[in-house]
Structures are given as structure tokens and as C-alpha cells.
C-alpha atoms as a PDB file:
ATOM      1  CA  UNK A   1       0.000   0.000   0.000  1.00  0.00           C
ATOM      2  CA  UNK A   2       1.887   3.404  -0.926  1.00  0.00           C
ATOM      3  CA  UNK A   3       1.991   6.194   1.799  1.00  0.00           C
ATOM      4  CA  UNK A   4      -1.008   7.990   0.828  1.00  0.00           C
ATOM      5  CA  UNK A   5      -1.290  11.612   1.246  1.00  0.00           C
ATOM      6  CA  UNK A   6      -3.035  14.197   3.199  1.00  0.00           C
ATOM      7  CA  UNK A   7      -2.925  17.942   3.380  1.00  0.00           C
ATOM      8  CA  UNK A   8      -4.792  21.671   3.239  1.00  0.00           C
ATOM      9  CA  UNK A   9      -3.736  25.203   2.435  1.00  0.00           C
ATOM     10  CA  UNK A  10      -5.631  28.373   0.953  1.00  0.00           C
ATOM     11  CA  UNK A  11      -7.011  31.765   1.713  1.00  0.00           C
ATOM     12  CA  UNK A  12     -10.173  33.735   1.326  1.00  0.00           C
ATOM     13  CA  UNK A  13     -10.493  37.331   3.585  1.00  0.00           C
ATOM     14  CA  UNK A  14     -14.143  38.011   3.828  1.00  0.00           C
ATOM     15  CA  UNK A  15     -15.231  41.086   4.720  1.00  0.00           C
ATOM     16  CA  UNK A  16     -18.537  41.998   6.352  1.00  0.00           C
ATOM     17  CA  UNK A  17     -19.981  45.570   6.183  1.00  0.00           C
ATOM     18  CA  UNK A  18     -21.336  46.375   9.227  1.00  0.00           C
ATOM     19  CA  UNK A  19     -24.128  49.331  10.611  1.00  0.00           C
ATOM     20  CA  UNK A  20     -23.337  53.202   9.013  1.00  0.00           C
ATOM     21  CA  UNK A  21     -25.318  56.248  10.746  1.00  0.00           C
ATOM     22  CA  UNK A  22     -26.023  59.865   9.271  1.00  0.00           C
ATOM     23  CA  UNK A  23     -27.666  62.840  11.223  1.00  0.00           C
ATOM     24  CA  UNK A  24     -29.144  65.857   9.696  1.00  0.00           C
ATOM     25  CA  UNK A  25     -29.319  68.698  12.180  1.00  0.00           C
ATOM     26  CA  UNK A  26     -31.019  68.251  15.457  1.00  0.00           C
ATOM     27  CA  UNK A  27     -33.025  65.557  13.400  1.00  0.00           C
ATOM     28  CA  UNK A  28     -31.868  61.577  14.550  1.00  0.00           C
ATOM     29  CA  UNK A  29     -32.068  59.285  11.924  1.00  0.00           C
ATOM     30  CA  UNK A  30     -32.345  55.410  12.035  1.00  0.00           C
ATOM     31  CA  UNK A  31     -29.582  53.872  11.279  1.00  0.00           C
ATOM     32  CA  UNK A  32     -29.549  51.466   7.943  1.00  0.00           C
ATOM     33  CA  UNK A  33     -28.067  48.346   7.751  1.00  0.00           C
ATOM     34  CA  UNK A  34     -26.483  46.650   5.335  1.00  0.00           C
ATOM     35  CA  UNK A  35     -26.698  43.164   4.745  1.00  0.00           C
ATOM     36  CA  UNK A  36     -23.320  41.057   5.006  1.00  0.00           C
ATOM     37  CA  UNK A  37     -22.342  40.041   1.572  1.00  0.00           C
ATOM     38  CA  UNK A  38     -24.049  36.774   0.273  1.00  0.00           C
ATOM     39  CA  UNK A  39     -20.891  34.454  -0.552  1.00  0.00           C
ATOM     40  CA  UNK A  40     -21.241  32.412  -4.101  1.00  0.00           C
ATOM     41  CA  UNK A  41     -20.972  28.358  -3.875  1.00  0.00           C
ATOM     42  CA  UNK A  42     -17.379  28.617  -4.839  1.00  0.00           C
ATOM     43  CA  UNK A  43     -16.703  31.290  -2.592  1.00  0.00           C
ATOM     44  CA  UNK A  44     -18.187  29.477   0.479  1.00  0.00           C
ATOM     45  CA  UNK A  45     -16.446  26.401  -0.169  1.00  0.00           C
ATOM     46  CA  UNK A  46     -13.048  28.374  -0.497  1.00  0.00           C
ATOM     47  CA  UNK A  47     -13.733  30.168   2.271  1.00  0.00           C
ATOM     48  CA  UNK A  48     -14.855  26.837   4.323  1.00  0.00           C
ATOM     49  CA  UNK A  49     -10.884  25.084   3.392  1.00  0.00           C
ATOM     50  CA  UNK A  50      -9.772  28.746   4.363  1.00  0.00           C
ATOM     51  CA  UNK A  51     -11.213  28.167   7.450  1.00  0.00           C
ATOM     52  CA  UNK A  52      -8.739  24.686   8.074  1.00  0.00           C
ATOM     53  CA  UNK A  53      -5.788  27.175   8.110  1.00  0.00           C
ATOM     54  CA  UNK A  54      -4.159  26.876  11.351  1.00  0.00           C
ATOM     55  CA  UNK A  55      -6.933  24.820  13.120  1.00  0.00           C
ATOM     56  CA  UNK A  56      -6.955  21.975  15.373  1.00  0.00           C
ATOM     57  CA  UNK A  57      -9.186  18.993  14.394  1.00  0.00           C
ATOM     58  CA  UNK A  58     -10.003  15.345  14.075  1.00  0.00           C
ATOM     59  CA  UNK A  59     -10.511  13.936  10.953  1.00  0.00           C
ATOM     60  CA  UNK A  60     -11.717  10.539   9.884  1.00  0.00           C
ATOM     61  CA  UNK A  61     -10.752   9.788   6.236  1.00  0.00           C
ATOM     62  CA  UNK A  62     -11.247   7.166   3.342  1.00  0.00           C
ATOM     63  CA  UNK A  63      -9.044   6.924   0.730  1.00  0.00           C
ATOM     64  CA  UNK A  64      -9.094   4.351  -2.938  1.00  0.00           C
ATOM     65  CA  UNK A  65     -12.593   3.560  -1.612  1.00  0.00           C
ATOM     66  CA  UNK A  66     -11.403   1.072   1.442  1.00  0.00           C
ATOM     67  CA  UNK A  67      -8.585   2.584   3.172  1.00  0.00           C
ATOM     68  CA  UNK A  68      -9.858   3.951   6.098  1.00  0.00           C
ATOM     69  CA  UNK A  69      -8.390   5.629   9.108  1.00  0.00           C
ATOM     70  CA  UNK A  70      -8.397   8.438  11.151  1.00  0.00           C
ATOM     71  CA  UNK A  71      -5.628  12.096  11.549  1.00  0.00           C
ATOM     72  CA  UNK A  72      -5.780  14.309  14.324  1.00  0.00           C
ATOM     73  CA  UNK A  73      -3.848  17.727  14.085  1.00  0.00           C
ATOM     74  CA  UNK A  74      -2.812  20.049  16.740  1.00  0.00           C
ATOM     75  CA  UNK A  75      -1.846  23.500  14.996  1.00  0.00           C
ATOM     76  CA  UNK A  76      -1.145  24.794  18.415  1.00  0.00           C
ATOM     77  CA  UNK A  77       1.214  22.324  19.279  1.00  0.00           C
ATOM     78  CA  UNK A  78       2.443  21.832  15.663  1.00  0.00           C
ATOM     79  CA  UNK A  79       2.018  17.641  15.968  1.00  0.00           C
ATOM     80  CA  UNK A  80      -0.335  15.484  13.981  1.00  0.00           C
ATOM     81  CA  UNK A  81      -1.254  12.026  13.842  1.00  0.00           C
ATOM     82  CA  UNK A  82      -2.280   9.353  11.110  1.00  0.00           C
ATOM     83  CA  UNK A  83      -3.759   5.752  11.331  1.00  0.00           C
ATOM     84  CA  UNK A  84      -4.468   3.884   8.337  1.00  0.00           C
ATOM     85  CA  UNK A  85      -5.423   0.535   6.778  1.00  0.00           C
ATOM     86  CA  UNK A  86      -6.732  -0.960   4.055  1.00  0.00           C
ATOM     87  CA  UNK A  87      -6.671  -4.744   2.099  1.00  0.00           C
ATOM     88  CA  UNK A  88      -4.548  -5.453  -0.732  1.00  0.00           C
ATOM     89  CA  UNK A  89      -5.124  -8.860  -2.386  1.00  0.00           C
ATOM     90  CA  UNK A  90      -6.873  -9.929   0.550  1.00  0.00           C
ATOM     91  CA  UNK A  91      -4.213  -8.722   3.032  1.00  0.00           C
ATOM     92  CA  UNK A  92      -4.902  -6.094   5.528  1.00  0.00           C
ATOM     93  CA  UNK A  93      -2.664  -3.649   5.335  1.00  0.00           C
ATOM     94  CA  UNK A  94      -1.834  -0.565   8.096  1.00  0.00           C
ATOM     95  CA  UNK A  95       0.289   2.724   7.973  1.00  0.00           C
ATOM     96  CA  UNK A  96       0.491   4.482  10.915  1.00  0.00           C
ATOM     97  CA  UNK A  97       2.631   8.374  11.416  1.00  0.00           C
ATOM     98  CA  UNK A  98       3.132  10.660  14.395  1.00  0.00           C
ATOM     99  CA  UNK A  99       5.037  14.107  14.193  1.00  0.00           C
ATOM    100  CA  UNK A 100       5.806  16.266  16.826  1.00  0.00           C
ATOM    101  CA  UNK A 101       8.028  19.408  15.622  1.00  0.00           C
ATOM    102  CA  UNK A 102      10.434  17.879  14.107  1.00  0.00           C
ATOM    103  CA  UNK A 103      10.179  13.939  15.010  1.00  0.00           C
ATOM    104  CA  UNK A 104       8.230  11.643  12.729  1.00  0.00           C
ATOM    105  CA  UNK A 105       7.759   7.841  13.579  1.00  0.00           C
ATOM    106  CA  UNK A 106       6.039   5.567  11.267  1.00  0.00           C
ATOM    107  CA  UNK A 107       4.082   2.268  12.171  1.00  0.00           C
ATOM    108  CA  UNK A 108       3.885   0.095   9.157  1.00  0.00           C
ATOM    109  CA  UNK A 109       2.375  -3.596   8.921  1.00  0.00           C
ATOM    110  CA  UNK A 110       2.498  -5.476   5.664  1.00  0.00           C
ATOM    111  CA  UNK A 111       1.007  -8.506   7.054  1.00  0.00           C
ATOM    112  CA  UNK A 112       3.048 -11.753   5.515  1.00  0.00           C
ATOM    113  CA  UNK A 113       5.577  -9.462   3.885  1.00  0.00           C
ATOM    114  CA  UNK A 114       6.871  -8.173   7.529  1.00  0.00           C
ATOM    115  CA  UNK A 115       9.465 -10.669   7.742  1.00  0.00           C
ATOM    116  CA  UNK A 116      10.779 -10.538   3.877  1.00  0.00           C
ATOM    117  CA  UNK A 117      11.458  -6.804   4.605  1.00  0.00           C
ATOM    118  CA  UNK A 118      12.515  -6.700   7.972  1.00  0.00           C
ATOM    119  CA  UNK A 119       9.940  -4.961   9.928  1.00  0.00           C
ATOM    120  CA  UNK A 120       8.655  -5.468  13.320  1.00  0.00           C
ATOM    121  CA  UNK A 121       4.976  -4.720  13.178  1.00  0.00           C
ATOM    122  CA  UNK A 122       4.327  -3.885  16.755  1.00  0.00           C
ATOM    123  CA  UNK A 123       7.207  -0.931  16.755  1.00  0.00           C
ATOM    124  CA  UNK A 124       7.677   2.561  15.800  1.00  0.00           C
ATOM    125  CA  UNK A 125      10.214   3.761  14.077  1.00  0.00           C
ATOM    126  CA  UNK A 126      11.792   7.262  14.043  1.00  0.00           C
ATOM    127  CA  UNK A 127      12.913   8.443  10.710  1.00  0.00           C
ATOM    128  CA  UNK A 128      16.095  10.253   9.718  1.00  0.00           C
ATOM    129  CA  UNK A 129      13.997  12.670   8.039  1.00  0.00           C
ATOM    130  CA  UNK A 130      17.799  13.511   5.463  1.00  0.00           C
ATOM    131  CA  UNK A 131      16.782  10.763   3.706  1.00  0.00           C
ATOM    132  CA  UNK A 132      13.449  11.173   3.173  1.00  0.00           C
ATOM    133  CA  UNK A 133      13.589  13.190  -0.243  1.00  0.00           C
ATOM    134  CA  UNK A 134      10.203  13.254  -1.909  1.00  0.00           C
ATOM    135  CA  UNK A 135       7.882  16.279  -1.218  1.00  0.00           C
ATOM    136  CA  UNK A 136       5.127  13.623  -0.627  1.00  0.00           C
ATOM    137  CA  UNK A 137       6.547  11.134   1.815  1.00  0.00           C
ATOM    138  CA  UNK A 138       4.553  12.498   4.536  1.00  0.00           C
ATOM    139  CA  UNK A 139       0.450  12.283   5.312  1.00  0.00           C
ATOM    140  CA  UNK A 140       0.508  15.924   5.958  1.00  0.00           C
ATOM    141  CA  UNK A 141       2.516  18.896   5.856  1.00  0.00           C
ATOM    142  CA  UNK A 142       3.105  21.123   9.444  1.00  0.00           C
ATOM    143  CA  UNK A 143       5.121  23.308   7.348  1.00  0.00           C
ATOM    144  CA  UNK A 144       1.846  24.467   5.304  1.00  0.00           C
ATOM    145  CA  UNK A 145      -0.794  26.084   6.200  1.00  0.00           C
ATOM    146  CA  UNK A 146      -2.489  23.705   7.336  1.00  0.00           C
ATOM    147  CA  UNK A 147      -1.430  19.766   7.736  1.00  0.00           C
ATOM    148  CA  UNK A 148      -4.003  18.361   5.110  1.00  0.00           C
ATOM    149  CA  UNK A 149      -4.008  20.854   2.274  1.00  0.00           C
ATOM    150  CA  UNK A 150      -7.918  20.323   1.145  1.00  0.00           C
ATOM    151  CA  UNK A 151      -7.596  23.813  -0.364  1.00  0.00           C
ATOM    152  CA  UNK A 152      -4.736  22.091  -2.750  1.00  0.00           C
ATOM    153  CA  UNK A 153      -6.966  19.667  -3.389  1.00  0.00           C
ATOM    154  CA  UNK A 154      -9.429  21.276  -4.294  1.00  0.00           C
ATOM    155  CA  UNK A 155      -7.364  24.197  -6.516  1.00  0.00           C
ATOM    156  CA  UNK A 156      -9.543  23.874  -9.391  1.00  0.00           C
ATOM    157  CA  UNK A 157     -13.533  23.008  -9.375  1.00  0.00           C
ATOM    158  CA  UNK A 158     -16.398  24.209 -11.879  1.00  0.00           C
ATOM    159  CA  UNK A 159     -20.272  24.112 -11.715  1.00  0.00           C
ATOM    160  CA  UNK A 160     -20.309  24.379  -7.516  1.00  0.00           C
ATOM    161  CA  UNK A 161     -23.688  24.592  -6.578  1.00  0.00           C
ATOM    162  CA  UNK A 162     -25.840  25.181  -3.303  1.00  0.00           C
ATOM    163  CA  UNK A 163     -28.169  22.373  -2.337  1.00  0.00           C
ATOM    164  CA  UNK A 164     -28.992  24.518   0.842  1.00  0.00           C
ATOM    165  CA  UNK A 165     -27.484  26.681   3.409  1.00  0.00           C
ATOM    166  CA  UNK A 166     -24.930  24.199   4.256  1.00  0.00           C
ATOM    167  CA  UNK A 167     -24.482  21.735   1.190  1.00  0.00           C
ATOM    168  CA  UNK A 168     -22.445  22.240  -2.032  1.00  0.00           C
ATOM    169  CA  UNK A 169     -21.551  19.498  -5.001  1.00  0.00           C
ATOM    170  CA  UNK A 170     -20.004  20.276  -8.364  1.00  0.00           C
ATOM    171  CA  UNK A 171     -17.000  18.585  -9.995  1.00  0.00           C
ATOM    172  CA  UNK A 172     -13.128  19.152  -9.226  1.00  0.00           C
ATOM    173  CA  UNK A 173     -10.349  18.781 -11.894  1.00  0.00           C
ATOM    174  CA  UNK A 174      -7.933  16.655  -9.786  1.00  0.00           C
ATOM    175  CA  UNK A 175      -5.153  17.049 -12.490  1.00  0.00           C
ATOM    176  CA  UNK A 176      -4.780  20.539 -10.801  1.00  0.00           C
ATOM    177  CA  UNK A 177      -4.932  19.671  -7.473  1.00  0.00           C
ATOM    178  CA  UNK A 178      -1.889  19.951  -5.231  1.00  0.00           C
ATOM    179  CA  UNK A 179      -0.191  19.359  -1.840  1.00  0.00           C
ATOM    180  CA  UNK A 180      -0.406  15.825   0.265  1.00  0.00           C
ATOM    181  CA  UNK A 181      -3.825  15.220  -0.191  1.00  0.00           C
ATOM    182  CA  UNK A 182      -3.449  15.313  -4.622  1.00  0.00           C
ATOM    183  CA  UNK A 183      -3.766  11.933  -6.121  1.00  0.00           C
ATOM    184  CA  UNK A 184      -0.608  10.727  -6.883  1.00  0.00           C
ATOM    185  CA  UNK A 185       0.434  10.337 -10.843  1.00  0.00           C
ATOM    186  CA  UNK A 186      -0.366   6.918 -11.385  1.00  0.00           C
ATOM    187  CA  UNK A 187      -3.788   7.215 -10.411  1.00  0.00           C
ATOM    188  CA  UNK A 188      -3.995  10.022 -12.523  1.00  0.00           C
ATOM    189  CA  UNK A 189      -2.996   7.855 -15.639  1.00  0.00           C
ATOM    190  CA  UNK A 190      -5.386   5.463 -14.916  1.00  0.00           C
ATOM    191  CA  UNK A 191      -8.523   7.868 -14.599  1.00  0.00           C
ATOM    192  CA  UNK A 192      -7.235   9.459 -17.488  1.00  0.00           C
ATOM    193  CA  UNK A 193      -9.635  12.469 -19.033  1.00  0.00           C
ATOM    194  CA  UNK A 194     -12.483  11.929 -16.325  1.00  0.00           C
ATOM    195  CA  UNK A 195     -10.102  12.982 -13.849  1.00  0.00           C
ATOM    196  CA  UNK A 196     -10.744  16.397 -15.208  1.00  0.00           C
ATOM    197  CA  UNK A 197     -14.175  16.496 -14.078  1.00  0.00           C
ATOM    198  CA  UNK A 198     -14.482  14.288 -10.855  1.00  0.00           C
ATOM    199  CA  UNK A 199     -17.791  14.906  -8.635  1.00  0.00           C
ATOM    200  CA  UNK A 200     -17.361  15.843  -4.903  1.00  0.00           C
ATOM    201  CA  UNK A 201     -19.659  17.200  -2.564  1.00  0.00           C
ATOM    202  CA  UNK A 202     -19.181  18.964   1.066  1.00  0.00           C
ATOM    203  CA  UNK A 203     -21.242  20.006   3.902  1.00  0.00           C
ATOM    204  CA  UNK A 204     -20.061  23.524   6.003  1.00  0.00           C
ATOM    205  CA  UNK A 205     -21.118  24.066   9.360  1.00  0.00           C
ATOM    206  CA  UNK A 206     -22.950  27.026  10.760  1.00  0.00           C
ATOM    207  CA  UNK A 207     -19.812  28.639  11.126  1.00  0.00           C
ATOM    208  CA  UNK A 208     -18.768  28.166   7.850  1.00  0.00           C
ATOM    209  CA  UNK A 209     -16.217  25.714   8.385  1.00  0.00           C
ATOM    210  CA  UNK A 210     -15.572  22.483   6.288  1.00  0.00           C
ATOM    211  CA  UNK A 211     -17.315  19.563   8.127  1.00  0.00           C
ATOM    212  CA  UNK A 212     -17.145  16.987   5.300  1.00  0.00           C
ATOM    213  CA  UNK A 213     -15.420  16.449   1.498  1.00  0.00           C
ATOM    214  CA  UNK A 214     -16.728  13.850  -0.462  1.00  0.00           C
ATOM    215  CA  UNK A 215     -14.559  13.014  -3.573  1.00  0.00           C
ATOM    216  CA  UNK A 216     -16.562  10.685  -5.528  1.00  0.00           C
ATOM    217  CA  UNK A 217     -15.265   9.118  -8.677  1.00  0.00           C
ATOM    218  CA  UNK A 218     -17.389   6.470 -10.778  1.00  0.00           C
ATOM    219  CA  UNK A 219     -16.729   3.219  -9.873  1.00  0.00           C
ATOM    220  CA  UNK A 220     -14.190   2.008 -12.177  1.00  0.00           C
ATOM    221  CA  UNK A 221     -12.274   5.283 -10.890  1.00  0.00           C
ATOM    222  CA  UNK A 222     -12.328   3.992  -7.281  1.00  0.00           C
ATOM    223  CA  UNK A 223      -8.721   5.094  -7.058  1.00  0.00           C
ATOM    224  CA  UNK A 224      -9.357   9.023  -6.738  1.00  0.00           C
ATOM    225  CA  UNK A 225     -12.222   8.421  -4.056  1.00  0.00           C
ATOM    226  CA  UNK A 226     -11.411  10.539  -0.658  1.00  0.00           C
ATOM    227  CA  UNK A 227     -13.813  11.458   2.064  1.00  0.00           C
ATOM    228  CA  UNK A 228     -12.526  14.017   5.029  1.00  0.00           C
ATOM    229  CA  UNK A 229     -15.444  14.039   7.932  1.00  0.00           C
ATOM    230  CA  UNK A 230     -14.363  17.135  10.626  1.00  0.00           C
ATOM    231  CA  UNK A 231     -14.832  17.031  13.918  1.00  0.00           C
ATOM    232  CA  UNK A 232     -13.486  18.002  17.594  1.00  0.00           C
ATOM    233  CA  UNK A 233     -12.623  22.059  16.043  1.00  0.00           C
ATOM    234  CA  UNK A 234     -10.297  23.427  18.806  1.00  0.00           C
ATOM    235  CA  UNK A 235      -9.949  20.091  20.949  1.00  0.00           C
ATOM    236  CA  UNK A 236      -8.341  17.063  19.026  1.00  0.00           C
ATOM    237  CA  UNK A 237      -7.574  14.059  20.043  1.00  0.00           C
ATOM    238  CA  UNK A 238      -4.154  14.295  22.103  1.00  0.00           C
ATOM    239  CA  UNK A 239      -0.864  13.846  20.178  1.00  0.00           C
ATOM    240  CA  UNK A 240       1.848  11.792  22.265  1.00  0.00           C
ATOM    241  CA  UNK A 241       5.406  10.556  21.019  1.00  0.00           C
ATOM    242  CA  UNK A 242       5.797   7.136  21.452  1.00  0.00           C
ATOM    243  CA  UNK A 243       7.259   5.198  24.564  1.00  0.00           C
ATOM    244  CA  UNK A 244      10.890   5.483  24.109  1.00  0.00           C
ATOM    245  CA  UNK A 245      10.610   1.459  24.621  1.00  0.00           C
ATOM    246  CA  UNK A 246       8.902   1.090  21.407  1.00  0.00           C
ATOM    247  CA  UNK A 247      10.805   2.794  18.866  1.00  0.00           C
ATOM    248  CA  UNK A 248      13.458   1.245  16.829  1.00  0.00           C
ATOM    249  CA  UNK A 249      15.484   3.319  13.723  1.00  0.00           C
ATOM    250  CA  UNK A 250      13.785   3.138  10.202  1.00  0.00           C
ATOM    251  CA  UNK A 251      15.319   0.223   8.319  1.00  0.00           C
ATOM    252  CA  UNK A 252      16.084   1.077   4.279  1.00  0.00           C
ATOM    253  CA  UNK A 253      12.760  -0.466   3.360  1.00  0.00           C
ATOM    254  CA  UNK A 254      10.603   2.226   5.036  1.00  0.00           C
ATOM    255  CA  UNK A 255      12.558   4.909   3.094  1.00  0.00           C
ATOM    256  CA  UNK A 256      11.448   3.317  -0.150  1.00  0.00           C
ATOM    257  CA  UNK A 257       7.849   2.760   1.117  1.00  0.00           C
ATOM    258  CA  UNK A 258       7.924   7.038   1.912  1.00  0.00           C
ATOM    259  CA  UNK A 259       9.538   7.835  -1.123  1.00  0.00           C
ATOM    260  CA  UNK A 260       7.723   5.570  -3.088  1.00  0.00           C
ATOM    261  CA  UNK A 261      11.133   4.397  -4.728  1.00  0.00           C
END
């Protein structure tokens, strides 16, 4: 299973106009209002990744229609976390990530393959992050603006639409898209032109924040499906390095896993 990636970045300033008063002499006026400007589809659902920037969240994500797992990020404490698994030819798969500043442990199980490549499934092991040399090695990116980079993802998308106040759906060009949480070139190849137009939809909260990204891809493009549900705004789950007991240095293999070499 290859490290699979997930990010967010972006910005959108929105300004609201607020209450303007005029007096004639000795005569009081009521003041008028002006109603806050009404945001487009594609400007609320820039504004709703905007939002991600420097937040603190839970996430649970799918990815290639059954990986499934869960991230937590803590801006505040710039840490993140990543579990993930998924079945491969009938084998059950699991990639696991911490980072704390500027420590990163991995957690990988391959099932039968552990012993042909030398890895203990039940330890973590800190990285030497000088050899890990491809922008995309990691599940997410402290050194953006924000660890998942949904924003990069979703860089270029047509026909948005408003179902209601809170839901939007139109169709994202994924060739486009950028940061950890882009599909990766292969899968590209093998959508080929319908990953031009790829369907999503996404649900924003009362606050205007992202609460859920569905990337959905027809079935025999499985490979570009992601989901992103948001939760726990402001209180994630908590971030802890591993028990110095449990960590072992990153054998060669794990270096080609992350780089994809």
C-alpha cells in the first residue's frame, strides 16, 4: 500500500460591512443596515478550506474507496497524527505516522511481507527525516498552512452549486490539485480524461467551516475516491510521542515505502 497523502492550504479574507449612521441637524435618523455580503458556492467552499488554516481537528478519512483511518492535528502544538489501513489482495494492510516538531515515527504492517522486509509490526520507528527526499513522503505537511491541504486539493472546481445553506456538489479537476492530499500520478494515468471532471460534494457548518469532502469518482475510478469528515474544532484528540521502549530506527525499506522508490 503506498503512503497515501493528506494535506490543506488556501485563503479567502471576507469582509462583512457592518451598521453606518447619518444625522441631519437636530433631526436623529435610524440607522440602515447593510446586509453582510451573500458568498457564491465557490466562494463558500473556499472560504470553508480557508477556514482549516491553522486549526486543530479530528478527521476521519477514506481513501481508494477502502482505506480507512483516522488524523488528528494540533496546529497549536504543531504535531499530527495518522492511522491507516486498508486490504490489498486480501491482506490487511496498516500505515500508521506521528510528528511532533520535528520527530516523525512511522508504524507500518504489511502482514506476511513483515518478515521478507525486515519490519517489526508492533514498533515505531523514528525516521532520519535527510533521507526522506520526496515532497510527498509524509500524510501531511506542518510546514503548510495547514497539515491536510484540502484547499490544494481542491485548486480547481467548476459548476459548484448550493443544495442549501450548508451543502455544495459540483465537480473538481484533480489534475490541478496539489499538496499531500493530490492523487498521486499513477492514479492520474489510470482515470485518465475523467479525472478532469471528478464529482465531490461537502457540507459547512454554521460557522462556515468544512465539516465533510466527499470526492466521488465512478466506480471504475475507485482510485481518486477521498472522504474528510471534521470534527473536535479546537480540541483534538491528544498527540503523544511514542514510549521510548517502542521505537526502533527506520530500516532502508521504510525509506522506499515514503519515497515511493
Amino acid at each position: 500500500m503506498k503512503n497515501r497523502r493528506i494535506a490543506i492550504a488556501g485563503l479567502l479574507l471576507v469582509a462583512s460591512l457592518g451598521l453606518t449612521a447619518c444625522t441631519t441637524a437636530g433631526t436623529p435618523t435610524t440607522p440602515a443596515t447593510t446586509a453582510p455580503p451573500t458568498l457564491s458556492p465557490t466562494e463558500t467552499l473556499s472560504a470553508a478550506a480557508a477556514k482549516l488554516k491553522g486549526q486543530s481537528y479530528d478527521v476521519a478519512v477514506t481513501q481508494q474507496g477502502d482505506a480507512t483511518g483516522k488524523a488528528s492535528v494540533d496546529s497549536a502544538n504543531n504535531s499530527a497524527s495518522l492511522q491507516l489501513s486498508g486490504t490489498v489482495e486480501g491482506a490487511t494492510l496498516s500505515l500508521s505516522a506521528i510528528q511532533i516538531g520535528t520527530n516523525f515515527w512511522v508504524k507500518v504492517d504489511l502482514g506476511a511481507l513483515n518478515s521478507t522486509v525486515g519490519l517489526d509490526a508492533t514498533k515505531w520507528m523514528l525516521t532520519d527525516q535527510s533521507k526522506i527526499t520526496s515532497k510527498d513522503a509524509k500524510p501531511f505537511d506542518l510546514a503548510g498552512s495547514d497539515a491536510l491541504d484540502i484547499a490544494g486539493l481542491l485548486t480547481s472546481t467548476s459548476n459548484v452549486t448550493r443544495t442549501d445553506a450548508t451543502h455544495l456538489s459540483g465537480t473538481v479537476d484533480l489534475t490541478k490539485s496539489t499538496g499531500v492530499s493530490a492523487p498521486d500520478n499513477d492514479d492520474l494515468t489510470k482515470a485518465a480524461a475523467l479525472a478532469k471532471a471528478t464529482p465531490f460534494t461537502a457540507t459547512v457548518d454554521d460557522q462556515g467551516r468544512l465539516v465533510d469532502l466527499k470526492i466521488t469518482p465512478d466506480a471504475a475510478n475507485s482510485v481518486l475516491a477521498q472522504t474528510f469528515a471534521f470534527s473536535n474544532f479546537g480540541s483534538p484528540t491528544k498527540i503523544t510521542a511514542p514510549a521510548p521502549g517502542d521505537v526502533v530506527p527506520a530500516p532502508d525499506f521504510v525509506y522506499q515505502l515514503l519515497n515511493n522508490d
